[in-house]
N, C-alpha and C. Protein backbone atom coordinates (compact mmCIF):
# COMPACT_ATOMS: atom_id res chain seq x y z
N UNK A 1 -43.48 35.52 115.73
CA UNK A 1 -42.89 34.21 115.61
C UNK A 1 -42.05 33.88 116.85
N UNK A 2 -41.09 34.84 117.51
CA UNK A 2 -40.07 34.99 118.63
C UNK A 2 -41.25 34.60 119.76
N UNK A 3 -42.52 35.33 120.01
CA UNK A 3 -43.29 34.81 120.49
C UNK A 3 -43.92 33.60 120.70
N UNK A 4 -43.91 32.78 120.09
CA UNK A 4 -44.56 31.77 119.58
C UNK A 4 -43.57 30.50 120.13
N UNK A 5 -42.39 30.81 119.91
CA UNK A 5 -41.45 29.93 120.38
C UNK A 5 -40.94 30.32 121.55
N UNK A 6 -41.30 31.18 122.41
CA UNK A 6 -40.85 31.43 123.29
C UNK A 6 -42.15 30.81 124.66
N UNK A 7 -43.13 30.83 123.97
CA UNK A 7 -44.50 30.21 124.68
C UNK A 7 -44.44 28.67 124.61
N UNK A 8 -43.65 28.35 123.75
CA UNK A 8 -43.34 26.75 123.58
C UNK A 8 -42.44 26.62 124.88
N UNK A 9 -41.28 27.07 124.91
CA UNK A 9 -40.32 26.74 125.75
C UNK A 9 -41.18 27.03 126.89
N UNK A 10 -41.44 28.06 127.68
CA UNK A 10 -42.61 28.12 128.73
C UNK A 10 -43.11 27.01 129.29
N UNK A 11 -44.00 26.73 127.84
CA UNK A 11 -44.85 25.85 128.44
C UNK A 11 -44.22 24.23 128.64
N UNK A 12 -43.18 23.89 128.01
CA UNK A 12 -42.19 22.98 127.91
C UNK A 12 -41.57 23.13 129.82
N UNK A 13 -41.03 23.95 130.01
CA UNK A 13 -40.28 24.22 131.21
C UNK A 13 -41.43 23.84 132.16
N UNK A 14 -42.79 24.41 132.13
CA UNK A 14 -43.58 24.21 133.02
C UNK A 14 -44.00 22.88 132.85
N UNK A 15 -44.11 22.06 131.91
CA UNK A 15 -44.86 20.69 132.15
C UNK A 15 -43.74 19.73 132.70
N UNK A 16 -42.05 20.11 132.71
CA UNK A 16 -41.24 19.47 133.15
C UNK A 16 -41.12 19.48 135.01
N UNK A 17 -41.19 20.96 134.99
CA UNK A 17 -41.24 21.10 136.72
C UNK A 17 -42.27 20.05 136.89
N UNK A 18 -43.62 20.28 136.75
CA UNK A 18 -44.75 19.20 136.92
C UNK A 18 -44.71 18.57 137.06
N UNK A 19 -43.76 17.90 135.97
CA UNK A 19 -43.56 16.36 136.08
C UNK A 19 -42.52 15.47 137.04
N UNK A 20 -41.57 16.56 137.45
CA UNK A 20 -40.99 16.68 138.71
C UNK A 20 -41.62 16.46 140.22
N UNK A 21 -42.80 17.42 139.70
CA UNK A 21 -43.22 17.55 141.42
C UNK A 21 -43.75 16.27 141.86
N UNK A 22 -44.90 15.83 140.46
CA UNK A 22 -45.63 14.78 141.14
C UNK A 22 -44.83 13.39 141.20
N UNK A 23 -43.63 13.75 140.63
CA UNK A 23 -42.60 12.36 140.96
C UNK A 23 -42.07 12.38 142.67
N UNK A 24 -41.89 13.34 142.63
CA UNK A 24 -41.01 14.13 144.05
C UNK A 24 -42.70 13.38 144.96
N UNK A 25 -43.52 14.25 144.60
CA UNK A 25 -44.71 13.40 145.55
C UNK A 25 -45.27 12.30 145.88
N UNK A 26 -45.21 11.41 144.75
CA UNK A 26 -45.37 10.07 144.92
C UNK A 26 -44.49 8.99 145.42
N UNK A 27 -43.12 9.57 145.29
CA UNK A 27 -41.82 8.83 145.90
C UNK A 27 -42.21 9.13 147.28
N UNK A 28 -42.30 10.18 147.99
CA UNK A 28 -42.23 10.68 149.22
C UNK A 28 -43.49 10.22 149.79
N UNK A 29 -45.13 9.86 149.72
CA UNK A 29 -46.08 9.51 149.86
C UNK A 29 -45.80 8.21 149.94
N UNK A 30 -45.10 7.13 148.56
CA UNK A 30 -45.26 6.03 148.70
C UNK A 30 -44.49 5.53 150.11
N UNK A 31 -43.59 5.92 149.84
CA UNK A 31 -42.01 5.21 150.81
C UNK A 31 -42.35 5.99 152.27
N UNK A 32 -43.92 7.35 152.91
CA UNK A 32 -43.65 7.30 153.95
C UNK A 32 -43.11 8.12 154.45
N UNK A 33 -41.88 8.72 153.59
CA UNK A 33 -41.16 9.83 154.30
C UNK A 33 -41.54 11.52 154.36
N UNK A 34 -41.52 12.24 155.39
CA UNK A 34 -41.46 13.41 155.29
C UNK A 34 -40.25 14.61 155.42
N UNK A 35 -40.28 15.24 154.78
CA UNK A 35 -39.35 16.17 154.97
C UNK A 35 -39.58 17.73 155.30
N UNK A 36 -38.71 18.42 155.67
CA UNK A 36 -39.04 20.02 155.86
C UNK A 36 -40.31 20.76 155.19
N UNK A 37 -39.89 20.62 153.70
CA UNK A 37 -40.99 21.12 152.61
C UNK A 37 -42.26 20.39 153.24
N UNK A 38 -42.79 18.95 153.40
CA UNK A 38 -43.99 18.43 153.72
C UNK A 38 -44.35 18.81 155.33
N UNK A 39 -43.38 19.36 155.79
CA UNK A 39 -43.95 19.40 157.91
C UNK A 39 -43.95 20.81 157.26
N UNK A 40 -43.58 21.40 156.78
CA UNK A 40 -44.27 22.94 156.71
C UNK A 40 -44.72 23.10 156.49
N UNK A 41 -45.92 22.54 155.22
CA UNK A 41 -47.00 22.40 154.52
C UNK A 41 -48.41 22.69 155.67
N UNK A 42 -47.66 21.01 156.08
CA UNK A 42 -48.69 20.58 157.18
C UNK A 42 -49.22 21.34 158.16
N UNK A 43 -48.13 22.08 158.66
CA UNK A 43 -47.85 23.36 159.84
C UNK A 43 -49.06 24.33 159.01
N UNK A 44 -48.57 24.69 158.16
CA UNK A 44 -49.77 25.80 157.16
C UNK A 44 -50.91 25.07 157.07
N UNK A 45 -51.73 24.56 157.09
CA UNK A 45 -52.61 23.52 156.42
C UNK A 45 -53.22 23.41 158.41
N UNK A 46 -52.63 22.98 159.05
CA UNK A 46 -53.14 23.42 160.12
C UNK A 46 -53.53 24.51 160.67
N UNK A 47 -52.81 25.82 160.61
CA UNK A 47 -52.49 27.03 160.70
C UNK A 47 -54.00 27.47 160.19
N UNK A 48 -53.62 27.30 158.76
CA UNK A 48 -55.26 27.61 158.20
C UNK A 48 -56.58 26.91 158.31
N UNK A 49 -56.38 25.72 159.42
CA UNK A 49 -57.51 25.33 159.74
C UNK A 49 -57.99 25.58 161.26
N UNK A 50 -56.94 26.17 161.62
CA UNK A 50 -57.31 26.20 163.08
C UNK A 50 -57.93 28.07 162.73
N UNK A 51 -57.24 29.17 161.96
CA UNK A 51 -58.19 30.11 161.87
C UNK A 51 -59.07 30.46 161.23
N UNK A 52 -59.27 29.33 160.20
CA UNK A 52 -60.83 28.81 159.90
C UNK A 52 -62.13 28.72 160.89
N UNK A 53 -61.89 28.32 162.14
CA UNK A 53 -62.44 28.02 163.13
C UNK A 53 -63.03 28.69 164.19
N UNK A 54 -61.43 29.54 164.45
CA UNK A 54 -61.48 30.83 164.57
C UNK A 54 -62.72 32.21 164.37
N UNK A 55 -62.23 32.42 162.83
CA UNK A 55 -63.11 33.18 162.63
C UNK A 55 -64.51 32.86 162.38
N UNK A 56 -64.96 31.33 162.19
CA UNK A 56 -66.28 30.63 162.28
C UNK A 56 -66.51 31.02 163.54
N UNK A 57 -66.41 30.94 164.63
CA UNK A 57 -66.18 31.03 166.03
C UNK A 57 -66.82 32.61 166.21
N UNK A 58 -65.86 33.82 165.86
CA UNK A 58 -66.08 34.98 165.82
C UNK A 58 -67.63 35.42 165.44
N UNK A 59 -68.13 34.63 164.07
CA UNK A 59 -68.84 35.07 163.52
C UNK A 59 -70.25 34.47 163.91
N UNK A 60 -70.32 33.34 164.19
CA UNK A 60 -71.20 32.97 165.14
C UNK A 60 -71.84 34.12 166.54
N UNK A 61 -70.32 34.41 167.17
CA UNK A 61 -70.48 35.55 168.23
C UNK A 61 -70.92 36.79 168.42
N UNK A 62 -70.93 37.16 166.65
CA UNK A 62 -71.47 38.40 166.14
C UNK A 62 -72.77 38.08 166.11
N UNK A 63 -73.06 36.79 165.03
CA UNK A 63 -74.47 37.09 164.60
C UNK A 63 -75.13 36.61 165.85
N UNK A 64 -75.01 35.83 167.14
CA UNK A 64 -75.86 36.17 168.33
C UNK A 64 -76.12 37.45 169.02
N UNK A 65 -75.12 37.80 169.14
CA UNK A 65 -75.01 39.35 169.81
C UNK A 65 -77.08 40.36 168.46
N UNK A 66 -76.52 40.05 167.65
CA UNK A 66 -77.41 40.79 166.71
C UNK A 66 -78.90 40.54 166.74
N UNK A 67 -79.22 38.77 167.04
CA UNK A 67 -80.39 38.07 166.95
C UNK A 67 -81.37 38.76 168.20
């Protein structure tokens, strides 16, 4: 039972953050602005696209070497 209500609150806590974030996101999207949290994102999100590329790059270099 302690269980049971304790998976409530959980899941209660988690649909509130949620409902947080995508407020926090749509304020910040609509109005334009960025902040630390969003340029670091971005920074990562680049980061992982530039060694995406990278290792596309690498692997290309392998499988010629092989052909």
């Amino acid at each position: 039972m302690f269980a049971f209500f304790w998976l409530m609150i959980v899941n209660d806590v988690m649909q509130r953050e949620s409902a947080i974030a995508d407020d926090y996101w749509s304020y910040t999207l609509k109005h334009g602005k960025k902040d630390r949290v969003e340029v670091a994102i971005q920074n990562i999100e680049r980061k992982l696209h530039d060694l995406h590329e990278r290792i596309y790059n690498i692997n290309n270099q392998v499988s010629i070497k092989f052909v």
